[in-house]
PDB file of N, CA and C in Angstrom:
ATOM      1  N   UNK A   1      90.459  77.247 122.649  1.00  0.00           N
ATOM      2  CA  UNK A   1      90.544  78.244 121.592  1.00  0.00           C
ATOM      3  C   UNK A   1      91.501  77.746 120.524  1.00  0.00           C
ATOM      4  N   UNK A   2      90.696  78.261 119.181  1.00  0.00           N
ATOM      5  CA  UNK A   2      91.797  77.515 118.107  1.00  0.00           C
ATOM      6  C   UNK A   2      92.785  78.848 117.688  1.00  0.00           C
ATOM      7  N   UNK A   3      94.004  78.342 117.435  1.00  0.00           N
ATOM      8  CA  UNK A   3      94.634  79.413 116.782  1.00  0.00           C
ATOM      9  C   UNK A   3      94.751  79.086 115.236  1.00  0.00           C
ATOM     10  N   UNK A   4      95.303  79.624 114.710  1.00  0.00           N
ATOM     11  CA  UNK A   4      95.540  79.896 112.692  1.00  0.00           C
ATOM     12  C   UNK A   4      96.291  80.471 112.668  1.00  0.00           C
ATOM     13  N   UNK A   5      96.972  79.850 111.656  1.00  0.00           N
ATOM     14  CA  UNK A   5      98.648  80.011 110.483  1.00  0.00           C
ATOM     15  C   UNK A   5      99.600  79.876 110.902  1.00  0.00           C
ATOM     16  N   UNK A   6      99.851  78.087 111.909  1.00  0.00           N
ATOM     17  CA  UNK A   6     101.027  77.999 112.163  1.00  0.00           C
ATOM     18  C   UNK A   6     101.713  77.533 110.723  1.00  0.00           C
ATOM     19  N   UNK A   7     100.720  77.192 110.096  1.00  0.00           N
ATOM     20  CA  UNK A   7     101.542  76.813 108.581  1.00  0.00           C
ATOM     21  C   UNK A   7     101.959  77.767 107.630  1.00  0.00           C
ATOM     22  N   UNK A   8     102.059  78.633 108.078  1.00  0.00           N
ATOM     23  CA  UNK A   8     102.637  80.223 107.538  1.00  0.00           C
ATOM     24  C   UNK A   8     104.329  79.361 107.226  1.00  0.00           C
ATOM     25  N   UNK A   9     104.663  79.869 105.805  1.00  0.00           N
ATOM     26  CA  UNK A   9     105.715  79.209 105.484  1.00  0.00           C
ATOM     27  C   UNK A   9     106.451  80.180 105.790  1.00  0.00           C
ATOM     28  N   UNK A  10     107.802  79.872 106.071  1.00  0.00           N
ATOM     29  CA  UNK A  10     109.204  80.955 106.188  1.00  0.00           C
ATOM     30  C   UNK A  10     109.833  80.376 105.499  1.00  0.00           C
ATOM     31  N   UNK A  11     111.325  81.860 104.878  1.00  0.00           N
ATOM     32  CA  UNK A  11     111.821  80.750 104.202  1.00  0.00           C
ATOM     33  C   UNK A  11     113.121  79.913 104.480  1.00  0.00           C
ATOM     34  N   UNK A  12     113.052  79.286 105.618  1.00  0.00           N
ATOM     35  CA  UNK A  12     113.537  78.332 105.513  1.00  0.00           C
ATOM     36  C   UNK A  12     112.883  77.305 106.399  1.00  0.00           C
ATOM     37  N   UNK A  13     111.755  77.378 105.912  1.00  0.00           N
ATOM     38  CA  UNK A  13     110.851  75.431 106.442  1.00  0.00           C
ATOM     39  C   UNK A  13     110.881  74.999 105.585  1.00  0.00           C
ATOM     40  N   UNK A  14     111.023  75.994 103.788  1.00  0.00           N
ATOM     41  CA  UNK A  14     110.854  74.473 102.714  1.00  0.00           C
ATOM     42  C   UNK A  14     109.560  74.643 102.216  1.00  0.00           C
ATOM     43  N   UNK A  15     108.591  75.147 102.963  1.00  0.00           N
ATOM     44  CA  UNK A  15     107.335  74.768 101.931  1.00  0.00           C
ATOM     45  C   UNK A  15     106.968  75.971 101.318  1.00  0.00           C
ATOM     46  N   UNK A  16     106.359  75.875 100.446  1.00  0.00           N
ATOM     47  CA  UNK A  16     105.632  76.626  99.540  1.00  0.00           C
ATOM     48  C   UNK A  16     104.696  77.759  99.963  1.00  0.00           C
ATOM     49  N   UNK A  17     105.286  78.981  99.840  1.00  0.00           N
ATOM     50  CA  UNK A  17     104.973  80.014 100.441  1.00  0.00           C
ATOM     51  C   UNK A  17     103.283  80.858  99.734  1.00  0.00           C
ATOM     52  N   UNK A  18     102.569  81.334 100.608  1.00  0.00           N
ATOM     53  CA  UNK A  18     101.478  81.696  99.982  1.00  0.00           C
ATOM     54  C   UNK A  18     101.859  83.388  99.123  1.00  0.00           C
ATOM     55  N   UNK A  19     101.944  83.718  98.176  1.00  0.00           N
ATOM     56  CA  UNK A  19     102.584  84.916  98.019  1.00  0.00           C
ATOM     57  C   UNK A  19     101.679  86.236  98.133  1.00  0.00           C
ATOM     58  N   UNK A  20     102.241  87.191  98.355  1.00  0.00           N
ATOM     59  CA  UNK A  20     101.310  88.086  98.781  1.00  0.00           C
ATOM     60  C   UNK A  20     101.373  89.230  97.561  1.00  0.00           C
ATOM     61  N   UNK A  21     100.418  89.377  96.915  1.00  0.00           N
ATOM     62  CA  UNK A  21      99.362  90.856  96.413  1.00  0.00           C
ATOM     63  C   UNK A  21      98.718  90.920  96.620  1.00  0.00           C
ATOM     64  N   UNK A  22      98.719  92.617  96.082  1.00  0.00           N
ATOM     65  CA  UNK A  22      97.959  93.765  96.256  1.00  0.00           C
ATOM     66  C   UNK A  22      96.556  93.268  96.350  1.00  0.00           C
ATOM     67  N   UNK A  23      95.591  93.067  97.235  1.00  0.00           N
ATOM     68  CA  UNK A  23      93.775  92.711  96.823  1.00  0.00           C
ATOM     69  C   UNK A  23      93.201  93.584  96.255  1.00  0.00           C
ATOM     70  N   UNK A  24      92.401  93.469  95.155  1.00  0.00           N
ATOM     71  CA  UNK A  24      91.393  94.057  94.580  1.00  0.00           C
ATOM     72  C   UNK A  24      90.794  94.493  95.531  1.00  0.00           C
ATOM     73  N   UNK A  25      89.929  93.538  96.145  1.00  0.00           N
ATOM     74  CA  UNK A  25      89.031  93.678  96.780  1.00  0.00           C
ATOM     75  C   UNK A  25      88.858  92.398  97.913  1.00  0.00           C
ATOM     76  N   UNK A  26      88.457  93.266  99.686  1.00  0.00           N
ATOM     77  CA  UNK A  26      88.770  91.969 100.284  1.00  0.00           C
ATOM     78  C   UNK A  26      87.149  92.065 101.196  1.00  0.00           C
ATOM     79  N   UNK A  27      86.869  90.950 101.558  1.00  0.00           N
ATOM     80  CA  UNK A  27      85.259  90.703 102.455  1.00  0.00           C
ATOM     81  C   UNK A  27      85.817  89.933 103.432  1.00  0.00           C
ATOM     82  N   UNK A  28      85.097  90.816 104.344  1.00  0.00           N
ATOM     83  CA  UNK A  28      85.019  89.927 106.112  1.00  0.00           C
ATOM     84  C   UNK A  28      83.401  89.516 106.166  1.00  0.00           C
ATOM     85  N   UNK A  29      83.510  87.968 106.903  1.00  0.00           N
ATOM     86  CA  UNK A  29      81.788  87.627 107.013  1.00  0.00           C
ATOM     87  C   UNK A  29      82.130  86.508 107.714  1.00  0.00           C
ATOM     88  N   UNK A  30      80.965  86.237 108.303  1.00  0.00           N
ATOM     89  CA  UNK A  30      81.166  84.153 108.992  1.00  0.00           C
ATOM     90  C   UNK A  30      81.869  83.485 108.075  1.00  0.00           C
ATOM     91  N   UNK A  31      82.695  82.548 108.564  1.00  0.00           N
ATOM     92  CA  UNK A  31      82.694  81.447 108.122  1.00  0.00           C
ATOM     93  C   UNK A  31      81.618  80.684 107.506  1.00  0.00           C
ATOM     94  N   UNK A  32      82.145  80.452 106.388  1.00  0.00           N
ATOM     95  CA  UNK A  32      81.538  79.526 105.425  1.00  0.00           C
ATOM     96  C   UNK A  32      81.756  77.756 105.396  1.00  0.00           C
ATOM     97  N   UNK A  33      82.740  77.803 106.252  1.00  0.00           N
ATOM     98  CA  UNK A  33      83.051  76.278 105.990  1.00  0.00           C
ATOM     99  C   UNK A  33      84.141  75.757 104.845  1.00  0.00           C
ATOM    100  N   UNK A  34      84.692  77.200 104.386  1.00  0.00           N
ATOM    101  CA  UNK A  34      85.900  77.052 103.195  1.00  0.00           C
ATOM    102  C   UNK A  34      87.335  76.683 104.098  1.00  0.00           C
ATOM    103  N   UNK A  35      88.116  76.201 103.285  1.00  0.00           N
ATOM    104  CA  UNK A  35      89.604  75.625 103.658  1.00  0.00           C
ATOM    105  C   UNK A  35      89.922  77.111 103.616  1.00  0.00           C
ATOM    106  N   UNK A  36      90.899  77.423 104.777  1.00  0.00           N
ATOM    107  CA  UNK A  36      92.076  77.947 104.794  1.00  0.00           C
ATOM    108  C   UNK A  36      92.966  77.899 103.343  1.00  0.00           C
ATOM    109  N   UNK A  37      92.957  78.999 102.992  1.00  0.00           N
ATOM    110  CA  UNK A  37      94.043  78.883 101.719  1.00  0.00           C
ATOM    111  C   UNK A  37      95.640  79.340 102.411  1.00  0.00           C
ATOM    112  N   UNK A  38      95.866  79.488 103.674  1.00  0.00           N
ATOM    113  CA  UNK A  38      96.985  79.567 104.071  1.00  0.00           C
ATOM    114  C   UNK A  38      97.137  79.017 105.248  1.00  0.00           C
ATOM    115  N   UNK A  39      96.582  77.874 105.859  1.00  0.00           N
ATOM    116  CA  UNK A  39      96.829  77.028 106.874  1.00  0.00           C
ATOM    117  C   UNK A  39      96.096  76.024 106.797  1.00  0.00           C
ATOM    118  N   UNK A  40      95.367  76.127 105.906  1.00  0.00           N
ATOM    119  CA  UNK A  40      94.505  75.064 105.482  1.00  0.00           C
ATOM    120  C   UNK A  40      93.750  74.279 106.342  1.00  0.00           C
ATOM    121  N   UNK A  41      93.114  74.670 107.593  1.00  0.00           N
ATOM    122  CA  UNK A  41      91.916  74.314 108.762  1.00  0.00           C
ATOM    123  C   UNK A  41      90.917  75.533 107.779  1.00  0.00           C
ATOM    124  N   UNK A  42      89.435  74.253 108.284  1.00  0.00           N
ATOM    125  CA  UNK A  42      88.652  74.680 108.091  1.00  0.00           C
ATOM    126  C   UNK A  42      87.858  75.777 108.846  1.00  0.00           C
ATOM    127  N   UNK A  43      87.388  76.868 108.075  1.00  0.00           N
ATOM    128  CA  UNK A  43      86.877  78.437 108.452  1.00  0.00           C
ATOM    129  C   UNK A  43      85.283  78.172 108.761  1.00  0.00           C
ATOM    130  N   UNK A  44      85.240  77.635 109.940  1.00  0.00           N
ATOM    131  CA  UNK A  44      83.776  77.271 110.293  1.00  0.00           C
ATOM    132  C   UNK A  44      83.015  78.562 110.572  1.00  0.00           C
ATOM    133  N   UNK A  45      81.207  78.059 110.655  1.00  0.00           N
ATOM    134  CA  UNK A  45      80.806  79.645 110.997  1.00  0.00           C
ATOM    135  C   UNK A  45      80.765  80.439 111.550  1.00  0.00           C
ATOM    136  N   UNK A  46      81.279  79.991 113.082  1.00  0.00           N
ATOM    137  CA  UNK A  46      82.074  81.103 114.499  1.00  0.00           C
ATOM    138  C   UNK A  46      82.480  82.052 113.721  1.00  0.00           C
ATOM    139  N   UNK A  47      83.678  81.408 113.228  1.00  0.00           N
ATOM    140  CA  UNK A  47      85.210  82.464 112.902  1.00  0.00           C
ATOM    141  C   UNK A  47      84.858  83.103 111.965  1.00  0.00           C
ATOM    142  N   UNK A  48      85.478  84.587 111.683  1.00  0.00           N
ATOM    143  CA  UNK A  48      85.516  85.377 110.969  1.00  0.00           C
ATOM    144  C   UNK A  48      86.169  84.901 109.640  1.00  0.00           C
ATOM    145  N   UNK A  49      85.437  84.785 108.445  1.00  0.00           N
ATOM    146  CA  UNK A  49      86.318  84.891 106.889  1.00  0.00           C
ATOM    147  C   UNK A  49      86.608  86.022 106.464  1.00  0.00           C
ATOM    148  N   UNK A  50      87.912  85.794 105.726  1.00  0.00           N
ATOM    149  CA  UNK A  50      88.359  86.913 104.961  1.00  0.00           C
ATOM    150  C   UNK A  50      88.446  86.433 103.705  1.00  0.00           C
ATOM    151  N   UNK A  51      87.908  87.117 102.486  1.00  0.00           N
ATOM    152  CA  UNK A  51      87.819  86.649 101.235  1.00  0.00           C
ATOM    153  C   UNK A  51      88.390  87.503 100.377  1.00  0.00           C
ATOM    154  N   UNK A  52      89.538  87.093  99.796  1.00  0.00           N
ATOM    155  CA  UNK A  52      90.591  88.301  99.045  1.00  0.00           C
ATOM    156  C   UNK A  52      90.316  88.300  97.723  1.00  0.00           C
ATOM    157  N   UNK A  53      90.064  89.154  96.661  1.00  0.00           N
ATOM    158  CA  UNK A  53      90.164  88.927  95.485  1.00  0.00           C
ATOM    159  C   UNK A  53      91.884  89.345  94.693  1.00  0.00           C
ATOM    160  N   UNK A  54      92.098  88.738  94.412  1.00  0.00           N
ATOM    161  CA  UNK A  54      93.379  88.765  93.331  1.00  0.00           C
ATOM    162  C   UNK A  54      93.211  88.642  92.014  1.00  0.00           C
ATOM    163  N   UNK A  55      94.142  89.481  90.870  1.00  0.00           N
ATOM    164  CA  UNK A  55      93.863  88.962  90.067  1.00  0.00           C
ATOM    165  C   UNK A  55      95.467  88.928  88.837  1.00  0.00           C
ATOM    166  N   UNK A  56      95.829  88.324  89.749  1.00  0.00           N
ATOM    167  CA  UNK A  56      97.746  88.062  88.830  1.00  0.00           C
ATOM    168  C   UNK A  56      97.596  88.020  87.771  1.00  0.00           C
ATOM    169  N   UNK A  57      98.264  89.117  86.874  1.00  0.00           N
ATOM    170  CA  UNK A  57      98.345  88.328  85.369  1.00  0.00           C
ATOM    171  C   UNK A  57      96.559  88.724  84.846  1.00  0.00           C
ATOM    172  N   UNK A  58      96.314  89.075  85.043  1.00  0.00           N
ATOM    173  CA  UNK A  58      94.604  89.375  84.924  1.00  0.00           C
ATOM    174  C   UNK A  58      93.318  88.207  84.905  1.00  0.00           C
ATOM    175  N   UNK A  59      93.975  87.075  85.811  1.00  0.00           N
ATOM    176  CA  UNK A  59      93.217  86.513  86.487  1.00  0.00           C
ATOM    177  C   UNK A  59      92.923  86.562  87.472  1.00  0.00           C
ATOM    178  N   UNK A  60      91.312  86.111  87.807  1.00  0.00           N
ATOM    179  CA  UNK A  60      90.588  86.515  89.178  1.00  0.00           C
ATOM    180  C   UNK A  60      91.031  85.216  89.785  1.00  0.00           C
ATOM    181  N   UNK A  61      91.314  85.402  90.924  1.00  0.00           N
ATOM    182  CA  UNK A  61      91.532  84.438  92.049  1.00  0.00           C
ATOM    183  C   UNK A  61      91.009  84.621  93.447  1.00  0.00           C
ATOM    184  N   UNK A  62      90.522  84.353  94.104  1.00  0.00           N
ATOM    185  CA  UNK A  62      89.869  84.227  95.132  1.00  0.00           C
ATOM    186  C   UNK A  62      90.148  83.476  96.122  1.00  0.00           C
ATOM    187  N   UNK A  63      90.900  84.199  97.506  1.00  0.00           N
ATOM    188  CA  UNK A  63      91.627  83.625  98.433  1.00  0.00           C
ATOM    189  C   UNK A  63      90.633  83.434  99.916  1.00  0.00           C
ATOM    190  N   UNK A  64      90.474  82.476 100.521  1.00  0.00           N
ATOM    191  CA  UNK A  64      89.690  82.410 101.756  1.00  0.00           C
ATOM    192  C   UNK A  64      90.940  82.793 102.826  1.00  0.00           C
ATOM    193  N   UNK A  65      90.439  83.047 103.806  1.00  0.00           N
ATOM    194  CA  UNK A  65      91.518  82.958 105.322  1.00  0.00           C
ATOM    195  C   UNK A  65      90.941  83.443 106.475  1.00  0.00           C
ATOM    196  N   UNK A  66      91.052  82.489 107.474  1.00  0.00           N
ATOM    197  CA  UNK A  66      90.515  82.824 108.862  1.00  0.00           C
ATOM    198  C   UNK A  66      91.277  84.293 109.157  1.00  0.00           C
ATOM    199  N   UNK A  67      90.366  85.341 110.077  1.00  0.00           N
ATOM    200  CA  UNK A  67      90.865  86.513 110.373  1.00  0.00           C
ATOM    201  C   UNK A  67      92.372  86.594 110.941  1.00  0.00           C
ATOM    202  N   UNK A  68      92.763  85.957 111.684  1.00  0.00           N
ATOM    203  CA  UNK A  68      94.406  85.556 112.220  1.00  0.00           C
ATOM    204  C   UNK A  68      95.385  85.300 110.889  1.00  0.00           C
ATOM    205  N   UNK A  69      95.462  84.199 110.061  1.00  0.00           N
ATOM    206  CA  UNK A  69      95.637  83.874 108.431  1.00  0.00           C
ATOM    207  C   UNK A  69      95.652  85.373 108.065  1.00  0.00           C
ATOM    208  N   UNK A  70      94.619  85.867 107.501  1.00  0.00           N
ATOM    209  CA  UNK A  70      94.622  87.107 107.176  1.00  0.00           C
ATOM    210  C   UNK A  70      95.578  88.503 107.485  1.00  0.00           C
ATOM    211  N   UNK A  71      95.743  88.416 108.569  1.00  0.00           N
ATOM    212  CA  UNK A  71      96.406  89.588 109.491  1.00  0.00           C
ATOM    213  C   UNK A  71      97.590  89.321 109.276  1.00  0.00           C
ATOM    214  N   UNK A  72      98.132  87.870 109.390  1.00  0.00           N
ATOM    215  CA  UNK A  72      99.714  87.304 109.630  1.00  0.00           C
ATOM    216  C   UNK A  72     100.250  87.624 107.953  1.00  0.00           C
ATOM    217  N   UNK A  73      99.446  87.381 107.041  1.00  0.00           N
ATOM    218  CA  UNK A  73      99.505  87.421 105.374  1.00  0.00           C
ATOM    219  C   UNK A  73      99.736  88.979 105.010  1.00  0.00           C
ATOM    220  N   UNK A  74      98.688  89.848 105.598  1.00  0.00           N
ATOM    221  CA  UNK A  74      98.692  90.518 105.088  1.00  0.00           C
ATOM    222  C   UNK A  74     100.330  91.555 105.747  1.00  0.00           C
ATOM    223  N   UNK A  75     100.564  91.078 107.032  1.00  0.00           N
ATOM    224  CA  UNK A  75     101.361  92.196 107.451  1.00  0.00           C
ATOM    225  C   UNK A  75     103.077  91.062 106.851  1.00  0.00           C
ATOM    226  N   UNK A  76     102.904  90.355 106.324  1.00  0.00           N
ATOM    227  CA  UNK A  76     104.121  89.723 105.912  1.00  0.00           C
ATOM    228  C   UNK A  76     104.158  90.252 104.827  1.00  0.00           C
ATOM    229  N   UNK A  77     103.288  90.598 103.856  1.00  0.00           N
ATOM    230  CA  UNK A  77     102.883  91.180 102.684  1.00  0.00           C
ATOM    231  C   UNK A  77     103.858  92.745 102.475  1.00  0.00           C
ATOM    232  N   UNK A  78     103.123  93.319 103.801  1.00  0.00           N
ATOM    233  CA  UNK A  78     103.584  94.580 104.077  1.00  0.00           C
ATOM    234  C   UNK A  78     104.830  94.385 104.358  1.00  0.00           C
ATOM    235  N   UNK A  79     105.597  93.919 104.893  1.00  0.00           N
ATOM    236  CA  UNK A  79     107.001  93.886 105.423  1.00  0.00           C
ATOM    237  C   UNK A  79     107.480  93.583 104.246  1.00  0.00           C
ATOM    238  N   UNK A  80     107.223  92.770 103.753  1.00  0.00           N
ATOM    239  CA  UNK A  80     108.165  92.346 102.202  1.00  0.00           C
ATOM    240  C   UNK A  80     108.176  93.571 101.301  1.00  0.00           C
ATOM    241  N   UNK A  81     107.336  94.063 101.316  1.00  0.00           N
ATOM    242  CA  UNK A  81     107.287  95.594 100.196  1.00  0.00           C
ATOM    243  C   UNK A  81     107.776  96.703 101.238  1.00  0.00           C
ATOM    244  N   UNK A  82     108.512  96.729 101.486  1.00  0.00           N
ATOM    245  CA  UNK A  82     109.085  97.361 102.451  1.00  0.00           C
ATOM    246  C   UNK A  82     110.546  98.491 101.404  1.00  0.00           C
TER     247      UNK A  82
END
């Protein structure tokens, strides 16, 4: 079994943290075969995708993440707006 988002940054590993807003709008579906935008393994078609829309600044951005990625993002998200 694979796991996802040991590359979840903290801050103090140093790397470049994925930042978290509010989604427009978010889709669960198979894997597509897109990179991880927050652990960066590929989201094959087993695994569940999560596809976030953002749009910072009033650009659309469009985030992939395996369902685990997703969950770990989103509830770090939540804790930070705390």
């Amino acid at each position: 079994m694979h796991t996802h988002g040991e590359n979840i940054a903290t801050p103090d590993s140093g790397a470049q943290p994925l930042p978290y807003q509010k989604p427009l709008r978010t889709w669960a579906s198979r894997g597509t075969g897109a990179t991880c935008d927050l652990c960066n393994g590929r989201i094959h078609p087993p695994d569940i995708e999560y596809q976030v829309e953002l749009a910072p600044d009033g650009v659309t951005r469009m985030l992939h993440m395996h369902f685990l990625c997703h969950q770990r993002w989103a509830a770090e998200g939540r804790r930070r707006m705390r």
